[in-house]
Protein backbone atom coordinates (compact mmCIF):
# COMPACT_ATOMS: atom_id res chain seq x y z
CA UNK A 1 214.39 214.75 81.27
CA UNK A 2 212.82 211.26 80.24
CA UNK A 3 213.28 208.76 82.39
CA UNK A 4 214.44 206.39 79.58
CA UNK A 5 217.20 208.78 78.94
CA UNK A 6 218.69 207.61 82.22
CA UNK A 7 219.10 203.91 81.57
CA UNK A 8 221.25 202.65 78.78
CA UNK A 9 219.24 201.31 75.65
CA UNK A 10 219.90 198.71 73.19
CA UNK A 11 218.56 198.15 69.14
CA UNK A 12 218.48 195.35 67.41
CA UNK A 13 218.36 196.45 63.48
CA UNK A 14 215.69 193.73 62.95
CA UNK A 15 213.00 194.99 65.14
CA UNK A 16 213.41 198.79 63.87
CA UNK A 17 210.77 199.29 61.74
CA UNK A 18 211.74 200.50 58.11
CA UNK A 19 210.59 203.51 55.65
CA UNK A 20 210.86 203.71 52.24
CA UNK A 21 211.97 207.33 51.70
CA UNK A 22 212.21 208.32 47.95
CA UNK A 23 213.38 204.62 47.48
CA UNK A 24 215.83 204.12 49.98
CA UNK A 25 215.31 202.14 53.81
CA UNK A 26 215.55 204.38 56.56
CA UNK A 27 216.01 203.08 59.69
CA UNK A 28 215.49 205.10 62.70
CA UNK A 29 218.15 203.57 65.38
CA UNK A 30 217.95 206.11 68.42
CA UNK A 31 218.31 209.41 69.82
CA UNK A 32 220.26 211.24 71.48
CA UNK A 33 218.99 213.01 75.15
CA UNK A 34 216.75 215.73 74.41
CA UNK A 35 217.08 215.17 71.04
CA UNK A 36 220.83 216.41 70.62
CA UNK A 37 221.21 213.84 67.48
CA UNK A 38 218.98 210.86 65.94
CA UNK A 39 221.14 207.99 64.36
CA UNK A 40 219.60 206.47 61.20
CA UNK A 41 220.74 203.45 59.13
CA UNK A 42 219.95 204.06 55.30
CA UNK A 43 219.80 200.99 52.96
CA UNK A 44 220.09 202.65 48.86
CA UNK A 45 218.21 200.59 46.14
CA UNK A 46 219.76 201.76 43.00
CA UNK A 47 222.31 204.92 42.12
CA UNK A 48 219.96 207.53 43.25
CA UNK A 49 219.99 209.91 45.84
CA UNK A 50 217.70 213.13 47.03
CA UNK A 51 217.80 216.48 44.42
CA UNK A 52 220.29 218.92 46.09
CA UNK A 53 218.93 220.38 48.79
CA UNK A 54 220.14 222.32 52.37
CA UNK A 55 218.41 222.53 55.97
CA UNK A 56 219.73 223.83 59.06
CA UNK A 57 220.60 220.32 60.48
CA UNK A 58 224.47 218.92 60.24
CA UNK A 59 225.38 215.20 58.90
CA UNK A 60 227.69 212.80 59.41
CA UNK A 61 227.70 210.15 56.83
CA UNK A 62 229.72 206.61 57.62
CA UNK A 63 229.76 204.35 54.79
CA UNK A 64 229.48 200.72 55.84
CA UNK A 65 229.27 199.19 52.68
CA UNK A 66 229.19 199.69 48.78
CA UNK A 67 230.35 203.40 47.70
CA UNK A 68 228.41 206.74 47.88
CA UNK A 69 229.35 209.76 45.87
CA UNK A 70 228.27 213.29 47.91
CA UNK A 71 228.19 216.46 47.12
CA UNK A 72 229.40 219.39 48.60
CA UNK A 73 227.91 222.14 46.79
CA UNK A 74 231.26 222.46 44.69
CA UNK A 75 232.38 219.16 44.33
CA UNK A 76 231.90 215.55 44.42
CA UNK A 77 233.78 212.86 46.86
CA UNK A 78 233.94 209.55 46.92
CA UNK A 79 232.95 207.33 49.96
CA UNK A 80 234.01 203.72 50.28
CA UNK A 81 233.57 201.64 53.90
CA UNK A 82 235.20 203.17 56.76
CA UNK A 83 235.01 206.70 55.32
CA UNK A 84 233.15 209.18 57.59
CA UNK A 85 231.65 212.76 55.81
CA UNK A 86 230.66 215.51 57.12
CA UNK A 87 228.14 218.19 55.92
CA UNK A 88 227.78 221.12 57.63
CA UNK A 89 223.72 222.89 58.60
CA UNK A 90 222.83 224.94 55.75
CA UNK A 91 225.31 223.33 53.21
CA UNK A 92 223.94 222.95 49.93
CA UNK A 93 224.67 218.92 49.37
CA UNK A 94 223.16 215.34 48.01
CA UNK A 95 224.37 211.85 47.45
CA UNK A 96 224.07 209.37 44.91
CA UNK A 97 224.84 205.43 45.74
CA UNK A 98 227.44 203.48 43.29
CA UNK A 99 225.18 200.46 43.84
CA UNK A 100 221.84 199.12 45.29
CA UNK A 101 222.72 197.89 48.61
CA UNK A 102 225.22 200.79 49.65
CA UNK A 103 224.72 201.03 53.35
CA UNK A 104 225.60 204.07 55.91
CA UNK A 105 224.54 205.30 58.95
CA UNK A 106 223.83 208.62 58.97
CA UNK A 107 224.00 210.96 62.50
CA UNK A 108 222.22 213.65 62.47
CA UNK A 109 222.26 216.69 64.60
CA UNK A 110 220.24 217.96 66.19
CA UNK A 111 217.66 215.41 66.24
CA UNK A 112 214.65 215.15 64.89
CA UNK A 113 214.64 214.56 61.14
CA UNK A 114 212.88 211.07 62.23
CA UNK A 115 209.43 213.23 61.88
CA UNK A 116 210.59 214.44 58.25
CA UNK A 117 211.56 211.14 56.77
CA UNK A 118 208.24 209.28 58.47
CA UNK A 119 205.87 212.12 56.89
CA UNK A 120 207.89 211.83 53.69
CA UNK A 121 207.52 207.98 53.64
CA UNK A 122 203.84 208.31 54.53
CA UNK A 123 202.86 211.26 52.20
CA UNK A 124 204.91 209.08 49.17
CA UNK A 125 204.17 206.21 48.38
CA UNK A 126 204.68 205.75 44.46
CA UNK A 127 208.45 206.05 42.63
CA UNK A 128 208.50 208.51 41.21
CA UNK A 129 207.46 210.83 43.82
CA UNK A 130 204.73 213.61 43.74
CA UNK A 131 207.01 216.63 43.42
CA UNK A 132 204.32 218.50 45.28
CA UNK A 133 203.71 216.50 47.88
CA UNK A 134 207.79 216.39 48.44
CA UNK A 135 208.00 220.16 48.17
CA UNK A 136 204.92 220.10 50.90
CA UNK A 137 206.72 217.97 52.86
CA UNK A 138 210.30 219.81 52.82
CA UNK A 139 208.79 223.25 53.33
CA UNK A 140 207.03 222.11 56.76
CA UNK A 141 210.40 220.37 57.81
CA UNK A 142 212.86 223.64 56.94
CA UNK A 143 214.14 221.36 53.99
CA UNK A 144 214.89 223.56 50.59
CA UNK A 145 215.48 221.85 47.65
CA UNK A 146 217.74 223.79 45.72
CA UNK A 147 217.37 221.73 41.94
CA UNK A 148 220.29 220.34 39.49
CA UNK A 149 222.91 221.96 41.67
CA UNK A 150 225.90 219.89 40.87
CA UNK A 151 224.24 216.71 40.20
């Protein structure tokens, strides 16, 4: 065990530092023991979202402001503020934003996916992305991207 992981901890949003991940801010906020879960706040900048895609992990999505649209692999539901989804490991899903500025957190278990969206930012750094270099990235973080889907 970590010795931090014995004292409480605090975050101040301002002095996380932020990734631009296929055109969205991701905010690492903390994690969980042992890395049981990593919490994440995600900023959208237009009505995107990622292609449809599944990995082993499970989300919790908890819209704090704006709308986001998700998909479940057979249909699509609607997400204003206070609305908490869940997605299930190995669930083929995706989201689009109603808006630039739709803000969630998103808690992720278990944790870890802080590695996958850093590389991502990192290895991408034009809009739009390198498909390769997203497909590299994805395949060494258990991330399949599945294509149209239901988007």
């Amino acid at each position: 065990m970590f010795p931090q992981e014995l004292a409480a901890s605090t975050v101040r949003l301002d002095d996380v530092s932020c990734w631009n991940v296929l055109g969205d801010e991701v905010r690492h906020l903390a994690r969980g023991a042992g890395q049981a879960w990593s919490l994440f706040e995600i900023r959208t900048n237009g009505p995107m979202g990622p292609p449809p895609h599944r990995h082993a992990w499970e989300e919790l999505f908890i819209v704090l402001e704006g709308r986001l649209e998700l998909f479940d692999g057979e249909q699509w539901v609607s997400a204003g503020p206070g609305t908490v989804v869940r997605m299930p490991g190995n669930l083929l899903h995706t989201y689009r934003a109603g808006a630039a500025g739709t803000r969630f957190l998103a808690l992720i278990t278990p944790g870890g996916a802080e590695t996958f969206f850093r590389e991502l930012a990192e290895g991408v750094a034009t809009m739009p992305p390198d498909p390769e270099v997203v497909m590299a990235v994805c395949a060494r973080h258990g991330v399949q991207i599945v294509g149209a889907g239901g988007a």
